[in-house]
C-alpha atoms as a PDB file:
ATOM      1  CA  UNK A   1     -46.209 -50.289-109.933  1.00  0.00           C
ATOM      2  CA  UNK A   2     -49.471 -50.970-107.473  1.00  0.00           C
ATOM      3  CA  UNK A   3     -48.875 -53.866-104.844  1.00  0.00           C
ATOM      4  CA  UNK A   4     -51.169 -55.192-102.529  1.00  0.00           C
ATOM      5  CA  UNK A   5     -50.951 -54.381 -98.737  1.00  0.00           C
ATOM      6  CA  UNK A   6     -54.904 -54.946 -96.866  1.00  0.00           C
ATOM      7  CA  UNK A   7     -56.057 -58.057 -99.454  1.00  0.00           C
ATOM      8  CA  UNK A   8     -52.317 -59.673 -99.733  1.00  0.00           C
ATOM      9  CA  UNK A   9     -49.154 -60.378 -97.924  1.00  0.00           C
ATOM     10  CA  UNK A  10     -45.918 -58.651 -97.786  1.00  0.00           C
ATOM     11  CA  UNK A  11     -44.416 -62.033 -99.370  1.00  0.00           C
ATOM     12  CA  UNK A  12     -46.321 -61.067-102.519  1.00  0.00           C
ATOM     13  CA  UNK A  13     -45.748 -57.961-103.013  1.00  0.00           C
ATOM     14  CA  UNK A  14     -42.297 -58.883-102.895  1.00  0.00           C
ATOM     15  CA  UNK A  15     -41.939 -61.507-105.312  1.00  0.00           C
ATOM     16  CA  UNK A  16     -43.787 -59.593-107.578  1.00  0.00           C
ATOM     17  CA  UNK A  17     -41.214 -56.867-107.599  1.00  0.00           C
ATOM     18  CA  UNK A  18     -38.666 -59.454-107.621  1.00  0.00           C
ATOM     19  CA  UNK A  19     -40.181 -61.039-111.040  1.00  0.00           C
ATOM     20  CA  UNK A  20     -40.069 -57.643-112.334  1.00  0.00           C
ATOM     21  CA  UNK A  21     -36.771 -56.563-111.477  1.00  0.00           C
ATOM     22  CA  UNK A  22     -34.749 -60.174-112.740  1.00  0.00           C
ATOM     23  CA  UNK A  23     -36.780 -59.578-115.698  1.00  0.00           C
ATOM     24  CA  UNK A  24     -34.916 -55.886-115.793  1.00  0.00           C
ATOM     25  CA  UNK A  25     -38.051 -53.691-115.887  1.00  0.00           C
ATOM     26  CA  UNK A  26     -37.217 -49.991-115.318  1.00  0.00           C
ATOM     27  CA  UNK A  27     -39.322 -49.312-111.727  1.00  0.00           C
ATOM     28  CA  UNK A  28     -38.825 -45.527-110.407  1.00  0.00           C
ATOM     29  CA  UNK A  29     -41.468 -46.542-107.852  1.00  0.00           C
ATOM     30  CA  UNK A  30     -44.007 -48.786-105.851  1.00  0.00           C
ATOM     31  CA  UNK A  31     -46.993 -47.414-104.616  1.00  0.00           C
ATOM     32  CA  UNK A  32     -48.782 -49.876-101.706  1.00  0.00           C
ATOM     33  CA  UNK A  33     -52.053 -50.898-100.790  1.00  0.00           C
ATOM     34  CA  UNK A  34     -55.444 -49.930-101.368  1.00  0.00           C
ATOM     35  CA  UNK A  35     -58.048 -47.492-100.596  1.00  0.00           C
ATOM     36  CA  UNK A  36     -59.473 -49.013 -97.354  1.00  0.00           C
ATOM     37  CA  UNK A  37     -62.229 -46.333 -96.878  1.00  0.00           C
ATOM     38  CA  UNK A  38     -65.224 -48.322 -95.264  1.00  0.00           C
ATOM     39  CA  UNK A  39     -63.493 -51.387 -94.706  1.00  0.00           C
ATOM     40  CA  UNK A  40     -62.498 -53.160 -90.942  1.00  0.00           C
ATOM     41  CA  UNK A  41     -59.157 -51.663 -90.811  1.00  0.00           C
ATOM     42  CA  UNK A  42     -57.836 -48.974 -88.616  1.00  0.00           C
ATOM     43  CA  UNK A  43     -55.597 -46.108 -89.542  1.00  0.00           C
ATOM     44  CA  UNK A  44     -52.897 -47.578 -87.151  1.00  0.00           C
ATOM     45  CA  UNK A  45     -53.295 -51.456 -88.355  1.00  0.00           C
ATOM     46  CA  UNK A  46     -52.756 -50.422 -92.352  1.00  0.00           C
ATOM     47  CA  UNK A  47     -50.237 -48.289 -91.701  1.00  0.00           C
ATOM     48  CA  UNK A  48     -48.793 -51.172 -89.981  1.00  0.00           C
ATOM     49  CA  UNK A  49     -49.279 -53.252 -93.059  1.00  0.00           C
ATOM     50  CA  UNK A  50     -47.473 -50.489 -95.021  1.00  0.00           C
ATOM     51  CA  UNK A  51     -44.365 -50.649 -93.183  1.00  0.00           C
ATOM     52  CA  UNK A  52     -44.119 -54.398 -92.955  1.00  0.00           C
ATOM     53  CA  UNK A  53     -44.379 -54.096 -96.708  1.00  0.00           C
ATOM     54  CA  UNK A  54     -42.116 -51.582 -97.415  1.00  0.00           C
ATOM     55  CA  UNK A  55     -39.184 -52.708 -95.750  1.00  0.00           C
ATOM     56  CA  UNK A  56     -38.870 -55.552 -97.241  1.00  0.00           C
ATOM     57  CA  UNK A  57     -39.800 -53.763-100.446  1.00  0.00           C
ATOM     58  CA  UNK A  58     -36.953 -51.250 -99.402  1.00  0.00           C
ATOM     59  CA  UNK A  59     -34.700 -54.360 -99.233  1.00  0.00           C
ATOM     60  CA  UNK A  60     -34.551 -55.475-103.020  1.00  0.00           C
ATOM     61  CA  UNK A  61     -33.327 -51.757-104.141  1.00  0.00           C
ATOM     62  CA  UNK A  62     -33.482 -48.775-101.869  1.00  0.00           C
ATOM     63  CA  UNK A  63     -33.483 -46.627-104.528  1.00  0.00           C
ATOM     64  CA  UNK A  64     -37.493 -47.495-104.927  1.00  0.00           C
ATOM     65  CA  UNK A  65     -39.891 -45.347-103.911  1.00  0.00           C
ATOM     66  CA  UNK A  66     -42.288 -46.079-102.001  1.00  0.00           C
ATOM     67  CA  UNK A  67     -45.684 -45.206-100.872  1.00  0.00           C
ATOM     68  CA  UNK A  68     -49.415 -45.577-101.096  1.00  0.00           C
ATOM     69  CA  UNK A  69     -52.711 -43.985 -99.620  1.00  0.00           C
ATOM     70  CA  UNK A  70     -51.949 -44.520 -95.838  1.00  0.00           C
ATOM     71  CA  UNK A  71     -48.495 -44.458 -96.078  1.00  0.00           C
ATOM     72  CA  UNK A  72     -45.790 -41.484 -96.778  1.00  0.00           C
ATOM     73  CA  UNK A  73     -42.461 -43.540 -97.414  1.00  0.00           C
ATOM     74  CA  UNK A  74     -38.968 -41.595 -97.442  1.00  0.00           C
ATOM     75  CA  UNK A  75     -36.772 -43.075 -99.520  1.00  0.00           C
ATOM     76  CA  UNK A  76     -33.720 -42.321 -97.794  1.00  0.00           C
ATOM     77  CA  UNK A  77     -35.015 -43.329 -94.410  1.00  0.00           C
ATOM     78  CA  UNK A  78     -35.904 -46.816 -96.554  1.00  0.00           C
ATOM     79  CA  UNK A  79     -32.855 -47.369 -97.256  1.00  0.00           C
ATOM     80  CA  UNK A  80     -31.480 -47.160 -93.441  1.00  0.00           C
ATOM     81  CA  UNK A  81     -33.843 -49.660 -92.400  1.00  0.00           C
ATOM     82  CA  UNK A  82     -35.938 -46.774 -90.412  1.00  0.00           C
ATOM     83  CA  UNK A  83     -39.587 -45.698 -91.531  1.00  0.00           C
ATOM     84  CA  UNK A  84     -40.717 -42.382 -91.536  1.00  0.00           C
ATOM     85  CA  UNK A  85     -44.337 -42.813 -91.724  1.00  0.00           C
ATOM     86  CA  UNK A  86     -46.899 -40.105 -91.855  1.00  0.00           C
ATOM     87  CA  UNK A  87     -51.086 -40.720 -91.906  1.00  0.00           C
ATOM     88  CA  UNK A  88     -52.075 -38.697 -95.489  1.00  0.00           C
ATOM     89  CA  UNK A  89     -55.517 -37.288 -95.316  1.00  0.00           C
ATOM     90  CA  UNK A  90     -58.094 -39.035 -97.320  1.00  0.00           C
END
């Protein structure tokens, strides 16, 4: 399931996994943000987007997993409240 992380807010991405899991959807993972190529981001501040998004993702069921284009999510670090981030080559 695709959520927003450079054109929305952590707060959406959020409720719309929340809609999806009270409506019992079967979600084996999320995968965040967008491809940011030639857009005013740097690596550092989407990655920084990433993680605000995916802990609170990582809060509503650690058994998620996470990750997306900038960000390489562990799911067991999720679910200790520490990120493991690592920058994936385009």
């Amino acid at each position: 399931m695709p959520v927003g992380v450079l054109y929305d807010t952590p707060e959406n991405a959020v409720a719309e996994i929340q809609y999806l899991l009270r409506r019992n959807y079967h979600l084996e993972g999320i995968e965040m943000g967008e491809e940011p190529d030639g857009q005013w981001a740097s690596p550092e501040d989407y990655a920084a987007l990433c993680t605000a998004v995916a802990r609170q993702l990582a809060s509503l069921n650690p058994n998620l997993k996470l990750g997306g284009r900038a960000c390489k999510i562990s799911r067991t670090n999720c679910s200790r409240g520490a990120m493991h981030r690592e920058i994936v080559p385009g």
